[in-house]
N, C-alpha and C. Protein backbone atom coordinates (compact mmCIF):
# COMPACT_ATOMS: atom_id res chain seq x y z
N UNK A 1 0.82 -1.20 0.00
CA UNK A 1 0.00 0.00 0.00
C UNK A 1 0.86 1.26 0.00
N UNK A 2 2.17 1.18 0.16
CA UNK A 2 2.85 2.47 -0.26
C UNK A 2 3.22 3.38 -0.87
N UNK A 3 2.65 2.35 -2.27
CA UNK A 3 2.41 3.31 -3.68
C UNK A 3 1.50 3.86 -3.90
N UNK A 4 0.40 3.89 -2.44
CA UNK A 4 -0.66 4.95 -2.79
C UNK A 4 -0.17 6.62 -2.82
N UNK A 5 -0.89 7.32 -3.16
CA UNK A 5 -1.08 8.55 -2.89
C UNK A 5 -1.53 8.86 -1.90
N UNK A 6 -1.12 9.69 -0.85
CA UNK A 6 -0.50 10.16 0.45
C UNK A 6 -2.23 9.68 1.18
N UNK A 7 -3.37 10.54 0.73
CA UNK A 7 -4.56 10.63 1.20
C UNK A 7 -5.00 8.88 1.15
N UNK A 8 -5.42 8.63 -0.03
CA UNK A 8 -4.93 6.58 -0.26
C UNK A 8 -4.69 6.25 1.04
N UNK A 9 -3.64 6.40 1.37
CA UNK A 9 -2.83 5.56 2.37
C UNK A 9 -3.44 5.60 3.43
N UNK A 10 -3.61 6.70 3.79
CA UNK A 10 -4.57 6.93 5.28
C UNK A 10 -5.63 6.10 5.25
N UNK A 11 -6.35 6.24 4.07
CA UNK A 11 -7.76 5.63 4.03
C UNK A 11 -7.70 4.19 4.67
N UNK A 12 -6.21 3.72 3.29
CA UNK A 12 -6.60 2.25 3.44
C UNK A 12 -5.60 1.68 4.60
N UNK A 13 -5.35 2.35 5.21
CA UNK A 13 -4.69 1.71 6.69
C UNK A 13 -5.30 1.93 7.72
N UNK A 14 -7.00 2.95 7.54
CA UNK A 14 -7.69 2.47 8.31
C UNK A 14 -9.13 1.93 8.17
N UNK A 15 -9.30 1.22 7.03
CA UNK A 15 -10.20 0.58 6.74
C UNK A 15 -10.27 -0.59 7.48
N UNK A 16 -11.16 -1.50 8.03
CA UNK A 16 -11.18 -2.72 8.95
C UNK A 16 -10.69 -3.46 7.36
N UNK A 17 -10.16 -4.69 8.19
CA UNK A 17 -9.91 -5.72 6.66
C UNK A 17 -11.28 -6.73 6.93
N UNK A 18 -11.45 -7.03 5.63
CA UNK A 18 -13.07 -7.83 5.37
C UNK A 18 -13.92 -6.84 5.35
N UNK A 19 -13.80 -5.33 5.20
CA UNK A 19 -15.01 -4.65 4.67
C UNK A 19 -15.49 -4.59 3.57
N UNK A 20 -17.22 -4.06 3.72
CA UNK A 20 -17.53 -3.72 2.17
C UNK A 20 -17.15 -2.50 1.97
N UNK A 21 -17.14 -1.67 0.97
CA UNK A 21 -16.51 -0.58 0.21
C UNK A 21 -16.94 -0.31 -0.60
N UNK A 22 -17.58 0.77 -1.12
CA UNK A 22 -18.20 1.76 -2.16
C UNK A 22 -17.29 2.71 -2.26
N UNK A 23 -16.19 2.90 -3.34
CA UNK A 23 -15.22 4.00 -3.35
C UNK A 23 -16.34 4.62 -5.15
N UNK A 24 -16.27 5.81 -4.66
CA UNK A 24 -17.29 6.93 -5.81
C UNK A 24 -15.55 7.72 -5.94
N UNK A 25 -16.08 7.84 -7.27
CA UNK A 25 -14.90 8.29 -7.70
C UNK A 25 -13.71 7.83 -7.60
N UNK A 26 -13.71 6.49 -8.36
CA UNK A 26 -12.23 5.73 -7.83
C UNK A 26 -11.57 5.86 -8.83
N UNK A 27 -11.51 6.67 -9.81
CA UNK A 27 -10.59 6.43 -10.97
C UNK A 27 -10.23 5.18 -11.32
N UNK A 28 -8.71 5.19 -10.99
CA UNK A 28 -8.30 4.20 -12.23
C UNK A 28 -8.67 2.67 -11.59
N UNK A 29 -8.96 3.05 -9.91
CA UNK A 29 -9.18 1.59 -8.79
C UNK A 29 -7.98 1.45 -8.04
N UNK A 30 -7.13 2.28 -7.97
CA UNK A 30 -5.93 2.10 -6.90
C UNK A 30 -6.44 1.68 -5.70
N UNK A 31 -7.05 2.40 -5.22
CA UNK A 31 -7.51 2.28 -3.80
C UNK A 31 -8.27 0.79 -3.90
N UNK A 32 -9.48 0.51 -4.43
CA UNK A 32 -9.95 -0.59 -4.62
C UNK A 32 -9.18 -1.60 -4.59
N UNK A 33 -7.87 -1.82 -5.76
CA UNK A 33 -6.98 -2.63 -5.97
C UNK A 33 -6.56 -3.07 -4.31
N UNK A 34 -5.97 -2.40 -3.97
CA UNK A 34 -5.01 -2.37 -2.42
C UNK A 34 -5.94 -2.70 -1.50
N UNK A 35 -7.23 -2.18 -1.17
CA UNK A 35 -7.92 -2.98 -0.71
C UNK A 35 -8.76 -3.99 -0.66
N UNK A 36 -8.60 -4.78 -2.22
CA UNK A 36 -9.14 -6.26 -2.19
C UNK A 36 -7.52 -6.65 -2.12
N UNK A 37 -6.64 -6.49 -2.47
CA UNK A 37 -5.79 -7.48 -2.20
C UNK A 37 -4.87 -7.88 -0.68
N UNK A 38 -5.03 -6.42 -0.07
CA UNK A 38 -4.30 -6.31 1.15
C UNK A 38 -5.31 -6.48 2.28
N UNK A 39 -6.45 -6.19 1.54
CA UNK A 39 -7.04 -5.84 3.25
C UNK A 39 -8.88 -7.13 3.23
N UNK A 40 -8.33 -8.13 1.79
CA UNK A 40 -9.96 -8.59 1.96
C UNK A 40 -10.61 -7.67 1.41
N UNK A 41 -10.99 -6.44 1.56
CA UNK A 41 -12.65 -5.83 1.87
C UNK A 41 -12.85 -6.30 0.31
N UNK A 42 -14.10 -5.97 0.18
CA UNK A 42 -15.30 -6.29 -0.96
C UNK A 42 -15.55 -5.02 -1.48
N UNK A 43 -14.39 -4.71 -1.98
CA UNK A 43 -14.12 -3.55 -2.99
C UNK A 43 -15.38 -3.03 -3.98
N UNK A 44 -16.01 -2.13 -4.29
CA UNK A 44 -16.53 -2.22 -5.40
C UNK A 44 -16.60 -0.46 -5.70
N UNK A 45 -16.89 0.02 -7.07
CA UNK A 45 -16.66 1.56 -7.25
C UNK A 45 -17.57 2.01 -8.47
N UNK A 46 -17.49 2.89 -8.20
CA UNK A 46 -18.26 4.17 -9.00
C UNK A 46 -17.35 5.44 -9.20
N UNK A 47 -17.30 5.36 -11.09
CA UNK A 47 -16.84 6.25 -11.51
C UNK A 47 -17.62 6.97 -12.93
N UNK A 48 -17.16 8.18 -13.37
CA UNK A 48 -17.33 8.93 -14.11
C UNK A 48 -16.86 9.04 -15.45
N UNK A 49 -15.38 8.58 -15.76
CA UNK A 49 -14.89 8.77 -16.62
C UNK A 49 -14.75 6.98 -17.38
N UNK A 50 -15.64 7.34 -18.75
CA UNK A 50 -15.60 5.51 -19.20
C UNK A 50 -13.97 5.23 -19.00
N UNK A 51 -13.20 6.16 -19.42
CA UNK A 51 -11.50 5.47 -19.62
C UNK A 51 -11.53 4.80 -18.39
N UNK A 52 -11.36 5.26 -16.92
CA UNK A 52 -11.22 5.08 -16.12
C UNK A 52 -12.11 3.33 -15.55
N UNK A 53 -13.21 3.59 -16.30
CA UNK A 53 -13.93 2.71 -15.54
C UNK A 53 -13.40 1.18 -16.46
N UNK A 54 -12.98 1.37 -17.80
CA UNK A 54 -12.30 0.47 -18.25
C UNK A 54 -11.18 -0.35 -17.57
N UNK A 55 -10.30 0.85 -17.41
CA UNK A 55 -9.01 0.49 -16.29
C UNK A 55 -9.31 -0.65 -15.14
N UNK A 56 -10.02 0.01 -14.61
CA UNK A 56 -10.92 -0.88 -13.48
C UNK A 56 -11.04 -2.16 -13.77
N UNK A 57 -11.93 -2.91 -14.63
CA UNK A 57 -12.84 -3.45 -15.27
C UNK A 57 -11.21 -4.58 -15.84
N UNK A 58 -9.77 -3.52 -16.47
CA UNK A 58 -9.23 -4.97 -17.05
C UNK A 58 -8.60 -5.23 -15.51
N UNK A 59 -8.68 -4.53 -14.11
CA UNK A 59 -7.87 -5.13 -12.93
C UNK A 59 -8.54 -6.05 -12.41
N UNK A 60 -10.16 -6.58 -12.80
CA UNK A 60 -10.60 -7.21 -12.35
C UNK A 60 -11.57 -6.76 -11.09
N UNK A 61 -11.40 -5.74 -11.18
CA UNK A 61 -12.66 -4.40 -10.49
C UNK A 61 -14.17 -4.15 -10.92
N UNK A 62 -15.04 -4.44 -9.53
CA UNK A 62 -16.23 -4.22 -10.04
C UNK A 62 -16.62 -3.37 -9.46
N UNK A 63 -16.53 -2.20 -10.72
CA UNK A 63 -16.83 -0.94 -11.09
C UNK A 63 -18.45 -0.33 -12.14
N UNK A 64 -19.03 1.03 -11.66
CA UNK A 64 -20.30 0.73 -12.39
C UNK A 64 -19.96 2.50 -13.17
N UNK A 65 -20.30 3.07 -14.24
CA UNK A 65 -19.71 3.98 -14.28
C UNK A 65 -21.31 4.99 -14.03
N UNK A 66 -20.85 5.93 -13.09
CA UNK A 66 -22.23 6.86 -12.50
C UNK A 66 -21.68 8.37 -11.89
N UNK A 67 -22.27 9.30 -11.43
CA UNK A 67 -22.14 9.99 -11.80
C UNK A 67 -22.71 10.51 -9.87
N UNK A 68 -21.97 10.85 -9.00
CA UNK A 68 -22.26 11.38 -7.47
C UNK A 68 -23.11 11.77 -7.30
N UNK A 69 -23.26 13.05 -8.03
CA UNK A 69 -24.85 13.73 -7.56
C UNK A 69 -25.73 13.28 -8.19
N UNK A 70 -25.74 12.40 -8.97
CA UNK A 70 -26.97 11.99 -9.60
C UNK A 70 -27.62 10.27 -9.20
N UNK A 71 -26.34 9.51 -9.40
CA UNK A 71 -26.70 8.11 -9.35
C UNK A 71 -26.49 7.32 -7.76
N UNK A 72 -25.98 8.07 -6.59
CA UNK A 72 -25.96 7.37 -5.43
C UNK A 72 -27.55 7.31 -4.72
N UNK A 73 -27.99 7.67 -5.30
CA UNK A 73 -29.84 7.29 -4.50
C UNK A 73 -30.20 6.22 -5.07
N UNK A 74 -29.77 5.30 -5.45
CA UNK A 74 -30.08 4.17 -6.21
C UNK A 74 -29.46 3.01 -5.13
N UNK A 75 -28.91 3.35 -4.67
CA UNK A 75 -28.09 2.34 -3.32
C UNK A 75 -28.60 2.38 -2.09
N UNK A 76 -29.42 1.07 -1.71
CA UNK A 76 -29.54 0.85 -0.74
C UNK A 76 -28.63 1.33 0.48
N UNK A 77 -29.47 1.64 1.66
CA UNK A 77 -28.94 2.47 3.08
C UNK A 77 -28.26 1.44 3.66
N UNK A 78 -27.18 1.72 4.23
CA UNK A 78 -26.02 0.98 5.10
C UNK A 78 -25.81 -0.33 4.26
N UNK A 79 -25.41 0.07 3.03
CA UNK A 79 -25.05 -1.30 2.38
C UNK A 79 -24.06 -1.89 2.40
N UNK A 80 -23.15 -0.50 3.00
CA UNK A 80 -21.56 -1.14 2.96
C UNK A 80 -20.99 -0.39 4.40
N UNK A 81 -19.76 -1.02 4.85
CA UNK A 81 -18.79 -0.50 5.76
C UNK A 81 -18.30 0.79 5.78
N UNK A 82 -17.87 1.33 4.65
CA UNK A 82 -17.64 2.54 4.35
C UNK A 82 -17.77 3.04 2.72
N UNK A 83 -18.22 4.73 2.70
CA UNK A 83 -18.31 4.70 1.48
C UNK A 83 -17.35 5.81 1.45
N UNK A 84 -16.31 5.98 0.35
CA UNK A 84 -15.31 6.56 0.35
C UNK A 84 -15.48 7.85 -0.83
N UNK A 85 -14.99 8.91 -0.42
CA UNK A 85 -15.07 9.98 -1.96
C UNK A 85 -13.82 10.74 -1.43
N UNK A 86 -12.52 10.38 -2.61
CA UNK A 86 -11.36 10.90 -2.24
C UNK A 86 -11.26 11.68 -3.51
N UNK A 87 -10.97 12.67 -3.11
CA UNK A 87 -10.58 14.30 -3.86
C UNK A 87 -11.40 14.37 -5.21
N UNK A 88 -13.27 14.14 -4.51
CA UNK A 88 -14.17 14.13 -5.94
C UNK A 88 -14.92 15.20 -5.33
N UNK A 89 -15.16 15.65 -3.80
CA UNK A 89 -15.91 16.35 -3.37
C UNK A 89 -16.08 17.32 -3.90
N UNK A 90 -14.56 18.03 -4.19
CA UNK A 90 -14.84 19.53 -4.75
C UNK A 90 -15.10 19.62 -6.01
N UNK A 91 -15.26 18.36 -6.90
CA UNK A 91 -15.82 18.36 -8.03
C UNK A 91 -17.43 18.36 -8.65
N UNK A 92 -18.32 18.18 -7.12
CA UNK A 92 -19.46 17.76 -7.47
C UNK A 92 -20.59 19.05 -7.34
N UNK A 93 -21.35 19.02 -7.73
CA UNK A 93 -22.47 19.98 -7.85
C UNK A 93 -23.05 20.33 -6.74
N UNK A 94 -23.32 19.72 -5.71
CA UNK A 94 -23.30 19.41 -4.53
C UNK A 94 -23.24 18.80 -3.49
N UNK A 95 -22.34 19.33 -2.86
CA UNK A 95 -21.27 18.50 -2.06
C UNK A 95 -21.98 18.26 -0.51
N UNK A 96 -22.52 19.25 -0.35
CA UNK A 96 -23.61 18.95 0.70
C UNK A 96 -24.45 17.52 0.91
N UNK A 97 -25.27 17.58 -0.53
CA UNK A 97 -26.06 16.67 -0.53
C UNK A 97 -25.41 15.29 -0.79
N UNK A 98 -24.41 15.23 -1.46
CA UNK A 98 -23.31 13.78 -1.78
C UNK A 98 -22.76 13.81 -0.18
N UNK A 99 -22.38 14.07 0.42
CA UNK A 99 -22.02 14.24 1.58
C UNK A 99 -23.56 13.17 2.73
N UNK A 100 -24.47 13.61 2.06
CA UNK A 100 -25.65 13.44 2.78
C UNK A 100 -25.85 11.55 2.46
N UNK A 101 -25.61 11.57 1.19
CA UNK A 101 -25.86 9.58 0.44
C UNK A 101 -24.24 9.29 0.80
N UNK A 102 -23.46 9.51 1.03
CA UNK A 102 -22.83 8.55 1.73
C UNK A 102 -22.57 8.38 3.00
N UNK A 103 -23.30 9.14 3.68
CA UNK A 103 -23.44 8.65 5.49
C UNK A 103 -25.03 7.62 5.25
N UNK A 104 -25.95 7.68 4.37
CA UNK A 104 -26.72 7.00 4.18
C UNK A 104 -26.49 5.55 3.88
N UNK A 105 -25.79 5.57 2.58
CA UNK A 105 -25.19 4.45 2.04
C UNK A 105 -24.21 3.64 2.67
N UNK A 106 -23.28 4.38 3.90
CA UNK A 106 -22.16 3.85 4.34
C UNK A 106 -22.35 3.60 5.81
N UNK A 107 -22.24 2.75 6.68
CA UNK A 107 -22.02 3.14 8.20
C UNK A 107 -21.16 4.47 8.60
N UNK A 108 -19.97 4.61 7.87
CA UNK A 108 -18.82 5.71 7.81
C UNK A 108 -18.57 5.67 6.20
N UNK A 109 -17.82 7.10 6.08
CA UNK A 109 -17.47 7.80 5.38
C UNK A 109 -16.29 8.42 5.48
N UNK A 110 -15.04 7.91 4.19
CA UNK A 110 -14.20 8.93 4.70
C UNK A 110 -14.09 9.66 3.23
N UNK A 111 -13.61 11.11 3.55
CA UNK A 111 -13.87 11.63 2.49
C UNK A 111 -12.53 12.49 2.58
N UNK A 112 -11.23 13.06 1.44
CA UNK A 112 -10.14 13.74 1.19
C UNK A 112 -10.64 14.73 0.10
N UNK A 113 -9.49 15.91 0.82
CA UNK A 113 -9.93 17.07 -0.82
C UNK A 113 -8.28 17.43 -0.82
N UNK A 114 -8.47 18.25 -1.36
CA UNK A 114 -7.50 19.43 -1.75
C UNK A 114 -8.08 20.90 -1.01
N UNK A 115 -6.67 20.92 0.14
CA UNK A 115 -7.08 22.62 1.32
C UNK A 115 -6.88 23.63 0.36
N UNK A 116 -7.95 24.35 0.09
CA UNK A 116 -7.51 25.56 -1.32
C UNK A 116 -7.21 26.83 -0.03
N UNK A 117 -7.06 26.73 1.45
CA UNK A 117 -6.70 27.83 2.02
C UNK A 117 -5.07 27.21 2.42
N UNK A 118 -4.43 26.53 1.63
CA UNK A 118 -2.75 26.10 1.78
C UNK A 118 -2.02 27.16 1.61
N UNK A 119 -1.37 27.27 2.45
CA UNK A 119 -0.14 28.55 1.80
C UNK A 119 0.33 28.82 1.17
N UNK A 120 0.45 27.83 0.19
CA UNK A 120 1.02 28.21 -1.14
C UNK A 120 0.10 28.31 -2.17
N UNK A 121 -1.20 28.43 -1.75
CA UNK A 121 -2.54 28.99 -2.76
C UNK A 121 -2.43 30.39 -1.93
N UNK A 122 -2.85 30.50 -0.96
CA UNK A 122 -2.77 31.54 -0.81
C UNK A 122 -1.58 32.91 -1.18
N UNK A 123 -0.30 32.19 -1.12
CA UNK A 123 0.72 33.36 -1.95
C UNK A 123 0.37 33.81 -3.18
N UNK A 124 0.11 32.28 -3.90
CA UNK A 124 -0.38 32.61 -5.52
C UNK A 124 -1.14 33.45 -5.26
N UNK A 125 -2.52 33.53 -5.05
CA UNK A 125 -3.05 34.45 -4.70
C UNK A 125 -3.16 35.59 -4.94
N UNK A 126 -2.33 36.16 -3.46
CA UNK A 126 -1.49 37.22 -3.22
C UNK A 126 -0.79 38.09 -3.97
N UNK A 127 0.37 37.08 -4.27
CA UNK A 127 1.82 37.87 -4.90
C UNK A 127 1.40 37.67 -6.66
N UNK A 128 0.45 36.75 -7.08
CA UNK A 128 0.30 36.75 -8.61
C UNK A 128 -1.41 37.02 -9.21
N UNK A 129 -1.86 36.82 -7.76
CA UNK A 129 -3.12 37.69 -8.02
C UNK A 129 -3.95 36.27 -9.50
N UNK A 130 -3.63 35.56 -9.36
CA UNK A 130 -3.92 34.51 -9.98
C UNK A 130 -4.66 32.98 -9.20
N UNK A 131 -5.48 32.23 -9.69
CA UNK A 131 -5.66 30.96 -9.24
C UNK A 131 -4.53 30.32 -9.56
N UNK A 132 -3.93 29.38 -9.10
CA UNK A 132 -2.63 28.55 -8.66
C UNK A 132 -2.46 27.70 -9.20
N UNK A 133 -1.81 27.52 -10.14
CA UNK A 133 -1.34 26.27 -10.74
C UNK A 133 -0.32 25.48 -10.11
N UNK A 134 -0.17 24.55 -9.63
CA UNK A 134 0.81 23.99 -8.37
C UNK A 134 0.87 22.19 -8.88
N UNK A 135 1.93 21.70 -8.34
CA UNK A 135 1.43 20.70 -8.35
C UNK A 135 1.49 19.65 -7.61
N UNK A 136 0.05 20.34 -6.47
CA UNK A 136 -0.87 19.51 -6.80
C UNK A 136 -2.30 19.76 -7.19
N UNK A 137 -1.98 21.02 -7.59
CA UNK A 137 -3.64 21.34 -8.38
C UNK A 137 -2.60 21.51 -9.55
N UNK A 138 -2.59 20.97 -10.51
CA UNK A 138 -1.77 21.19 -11.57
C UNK A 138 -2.53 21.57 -13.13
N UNK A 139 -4.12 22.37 -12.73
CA UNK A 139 -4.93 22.43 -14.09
C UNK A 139 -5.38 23.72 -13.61
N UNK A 140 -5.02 24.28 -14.99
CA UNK A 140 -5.65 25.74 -14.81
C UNK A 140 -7.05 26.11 -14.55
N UNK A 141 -7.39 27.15 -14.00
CA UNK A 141 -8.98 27.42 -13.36
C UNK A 141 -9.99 26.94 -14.30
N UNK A 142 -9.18 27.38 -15.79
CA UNK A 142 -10.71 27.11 -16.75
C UNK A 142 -10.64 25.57 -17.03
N UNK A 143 -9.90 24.87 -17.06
CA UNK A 143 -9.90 23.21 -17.09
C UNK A 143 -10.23 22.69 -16.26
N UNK A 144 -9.90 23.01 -15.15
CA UNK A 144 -10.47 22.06 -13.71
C UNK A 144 -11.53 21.56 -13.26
N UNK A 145 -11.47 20.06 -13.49
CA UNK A 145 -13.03 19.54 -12.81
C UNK A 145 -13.31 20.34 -11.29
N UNK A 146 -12.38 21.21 -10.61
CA UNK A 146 -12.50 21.94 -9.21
C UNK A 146 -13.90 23.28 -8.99
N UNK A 147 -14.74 22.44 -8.70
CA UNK A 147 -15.85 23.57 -8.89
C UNK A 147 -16.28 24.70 -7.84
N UNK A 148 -15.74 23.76 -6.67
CA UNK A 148 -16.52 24.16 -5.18
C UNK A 148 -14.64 24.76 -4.61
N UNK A 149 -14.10 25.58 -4.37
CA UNK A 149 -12.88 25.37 -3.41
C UNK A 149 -12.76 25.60 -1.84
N UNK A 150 -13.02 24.60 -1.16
CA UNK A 150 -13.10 24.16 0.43
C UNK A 150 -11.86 24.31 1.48
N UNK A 151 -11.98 25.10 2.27
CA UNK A 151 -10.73 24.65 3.27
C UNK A 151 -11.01 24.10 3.89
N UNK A 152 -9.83 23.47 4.96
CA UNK A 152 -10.18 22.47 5.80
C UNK A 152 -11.21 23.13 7.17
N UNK A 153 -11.03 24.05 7.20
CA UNK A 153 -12.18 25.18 8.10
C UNK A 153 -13.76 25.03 7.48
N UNK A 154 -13.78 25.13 6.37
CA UNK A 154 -14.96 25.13 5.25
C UNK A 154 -15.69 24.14 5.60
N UNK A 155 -15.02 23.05 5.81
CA UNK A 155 -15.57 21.20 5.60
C UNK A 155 -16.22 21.14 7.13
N UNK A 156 -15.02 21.82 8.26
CA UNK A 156 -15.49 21.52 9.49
C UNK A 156 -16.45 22.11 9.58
N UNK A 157 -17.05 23.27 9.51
CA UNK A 157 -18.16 24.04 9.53
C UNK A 157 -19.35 23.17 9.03
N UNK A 158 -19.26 22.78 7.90
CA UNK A 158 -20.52 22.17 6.94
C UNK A 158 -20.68 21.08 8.06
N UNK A 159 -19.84 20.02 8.34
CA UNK A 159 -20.17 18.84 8.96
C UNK A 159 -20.59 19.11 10.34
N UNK A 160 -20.49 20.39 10.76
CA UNK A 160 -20.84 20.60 12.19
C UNK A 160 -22.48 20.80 11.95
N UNK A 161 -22.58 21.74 10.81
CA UNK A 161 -23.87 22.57 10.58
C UNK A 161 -24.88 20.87 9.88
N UNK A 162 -24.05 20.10 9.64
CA UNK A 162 -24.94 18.63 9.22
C UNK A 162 -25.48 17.89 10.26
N UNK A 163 -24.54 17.90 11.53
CA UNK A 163 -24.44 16.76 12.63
C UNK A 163 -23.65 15.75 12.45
N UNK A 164 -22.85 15.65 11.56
CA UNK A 164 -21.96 14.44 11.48
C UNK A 164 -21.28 14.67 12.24
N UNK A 165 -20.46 13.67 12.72
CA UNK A 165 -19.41 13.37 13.63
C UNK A 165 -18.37 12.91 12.86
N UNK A 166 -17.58 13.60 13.32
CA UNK A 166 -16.13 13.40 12.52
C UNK A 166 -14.82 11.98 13.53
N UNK A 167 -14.94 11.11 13.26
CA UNK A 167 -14.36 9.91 13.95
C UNK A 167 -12.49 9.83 13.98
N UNK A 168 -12.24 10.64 13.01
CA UNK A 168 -10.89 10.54 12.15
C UNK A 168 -10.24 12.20 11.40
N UNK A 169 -9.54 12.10 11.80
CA UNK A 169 -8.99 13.34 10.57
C UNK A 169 -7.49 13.59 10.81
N UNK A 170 -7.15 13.66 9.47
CA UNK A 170 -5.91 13.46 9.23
C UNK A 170 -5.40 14.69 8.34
N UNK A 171 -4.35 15.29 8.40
CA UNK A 171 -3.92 16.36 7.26
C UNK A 171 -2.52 16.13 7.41
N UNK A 172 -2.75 16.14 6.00
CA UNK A 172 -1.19 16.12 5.48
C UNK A 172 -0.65 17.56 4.54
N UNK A 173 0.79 17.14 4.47
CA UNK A 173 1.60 18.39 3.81
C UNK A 173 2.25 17.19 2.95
N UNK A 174 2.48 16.52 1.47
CA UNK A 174 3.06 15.64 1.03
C UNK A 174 2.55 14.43 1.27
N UNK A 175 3.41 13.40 2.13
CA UNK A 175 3.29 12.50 2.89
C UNK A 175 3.45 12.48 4.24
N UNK A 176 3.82 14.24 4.97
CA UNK A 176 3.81 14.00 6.40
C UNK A 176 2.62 14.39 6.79
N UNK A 177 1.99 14.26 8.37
CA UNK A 177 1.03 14.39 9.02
C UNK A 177 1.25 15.78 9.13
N UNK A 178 0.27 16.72 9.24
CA UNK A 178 0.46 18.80 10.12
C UNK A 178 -0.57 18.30 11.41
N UNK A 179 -0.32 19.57 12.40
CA UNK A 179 -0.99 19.36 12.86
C UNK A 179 -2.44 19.85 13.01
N UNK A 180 -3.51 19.80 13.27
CA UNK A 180 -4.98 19.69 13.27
C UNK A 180 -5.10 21.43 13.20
N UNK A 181 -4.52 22.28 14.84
CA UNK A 181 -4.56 23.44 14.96
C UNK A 181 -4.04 23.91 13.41
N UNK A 182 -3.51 23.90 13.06
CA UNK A 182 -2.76 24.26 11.69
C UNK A 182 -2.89 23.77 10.57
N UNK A 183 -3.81 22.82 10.43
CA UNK A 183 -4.25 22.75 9.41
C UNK A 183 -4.87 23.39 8.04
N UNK A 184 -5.57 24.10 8.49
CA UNK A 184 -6.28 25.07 7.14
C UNK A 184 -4.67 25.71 6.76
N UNK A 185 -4.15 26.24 7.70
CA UNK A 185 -2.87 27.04 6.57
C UNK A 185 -1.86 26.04 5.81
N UNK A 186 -1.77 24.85 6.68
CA UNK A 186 -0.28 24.10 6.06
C UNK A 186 -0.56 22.73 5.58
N UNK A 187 -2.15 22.18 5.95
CA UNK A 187 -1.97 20.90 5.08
C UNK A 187 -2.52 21.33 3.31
N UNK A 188 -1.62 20.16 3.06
CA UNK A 188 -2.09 20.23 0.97
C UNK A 188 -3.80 20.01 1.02
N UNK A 189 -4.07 18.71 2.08
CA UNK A 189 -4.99 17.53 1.74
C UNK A 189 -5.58 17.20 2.94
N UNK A 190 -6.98 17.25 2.88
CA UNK A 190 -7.14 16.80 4.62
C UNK A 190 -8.17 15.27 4.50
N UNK A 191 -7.69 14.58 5.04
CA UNK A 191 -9.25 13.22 5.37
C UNK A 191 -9.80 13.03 6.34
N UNK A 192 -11.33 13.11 6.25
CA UNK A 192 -12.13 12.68 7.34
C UNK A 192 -12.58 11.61 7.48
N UNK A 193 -12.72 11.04 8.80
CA UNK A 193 -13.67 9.78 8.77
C UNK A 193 -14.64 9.95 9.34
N UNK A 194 -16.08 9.88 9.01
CA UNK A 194 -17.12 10.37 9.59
C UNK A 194 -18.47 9.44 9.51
N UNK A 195 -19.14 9.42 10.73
CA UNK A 195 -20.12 9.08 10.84
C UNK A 195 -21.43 9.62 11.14
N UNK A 196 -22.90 9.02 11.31
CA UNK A 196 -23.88 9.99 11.87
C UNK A 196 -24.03 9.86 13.00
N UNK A 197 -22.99 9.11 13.95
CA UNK A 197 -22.79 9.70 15.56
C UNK A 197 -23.86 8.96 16.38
């Protein structure tokens, strides 16, 4: 599992092994992959992009290709262990309500973005008076599936103003941990694990 991507890793080192799993937005199935092979769980995903869902599909991934705000009401309530949405949140139309079908759909939920209040968005900002091309937002404003931009302050607020309970949270800078107080300024990436408490 070390060849995940930093947020990845967290997830799947704390997923129970033998869970079920609904990862929305799994791209290519990394995460999926690593957790049917490392951890048991009963992998299965929802994605957007046919390429992607192909990918899936030759790893031996059962993948359905759908679309967050539209196709998760079709899934039975507490069907799985956890339902996962890693760095799709800020892509969706509303993030509120996707937020809402996977505490439905999932016992827990963990969910990763991209902190758009990082310090080094914020210089861009600042000193170039520009949206940030960086990389790890590496697509310019007008290309970016990035619709919604959330800080890690942003997320806590919403989930307070929901009632979820946040079980887990993790922020990173790269691959190291920041800490919590300091988060909105210095992590890249934050993950929650959350339940309805």
């Amino acid at each position: 599992m070390s060849l995940l991507r930093p947020d990845l890793a967290v997830i799947a080192a704390n997923v129970a092994p033998g869970s079920r799993v609904l990862d929305i937005g799994c791209g290519d199935g990394t995460l999926m992959q690593a957790l049917r092979d490392d951890k048991r769980c009963d992998a299965r995903g929802m994605e957007l992009d046919p390429a992607d869902v192909g990918l899936c599909v030759a790893k031996g991934l059962s993948v359905i290709q759908g679309d967050a705000d539209r196709d998760l009401a079709f899934y039975p309530d507490r069907s799985v262990d956890y339902a996962i949405l890693s760095q799709t949140l800020q892509t969706t139309m509303r993030p509120d309500l996707v937020l809402e079908q996977l505490l439905r759909i999932g016992r827990r939920a963990f969910v990763s973005f991209p902190n758009f209040a990082h310090w080094r968005v914020r210089l861009s900002l600042l000193w170039r008076g520009r949206m940030p091309v960086t990389r790890l937002l590496p697509i310019a404003w007008y290309e970016t599936p990035n619709i919604h931009h959330l800080t890690v302050n942003d997320f806590r607020e919403l989930v307070i103003r929901r009632g979820i309970a946040v079980e887990g949270a993790w922020f990173l800078s790269g691959d190291q941990q920041c800490s919590s107080a300091a988060a909105n300024f210095r992590a890249e990436h934050a993950v929650f694990l959350l339940s309805r408490g």
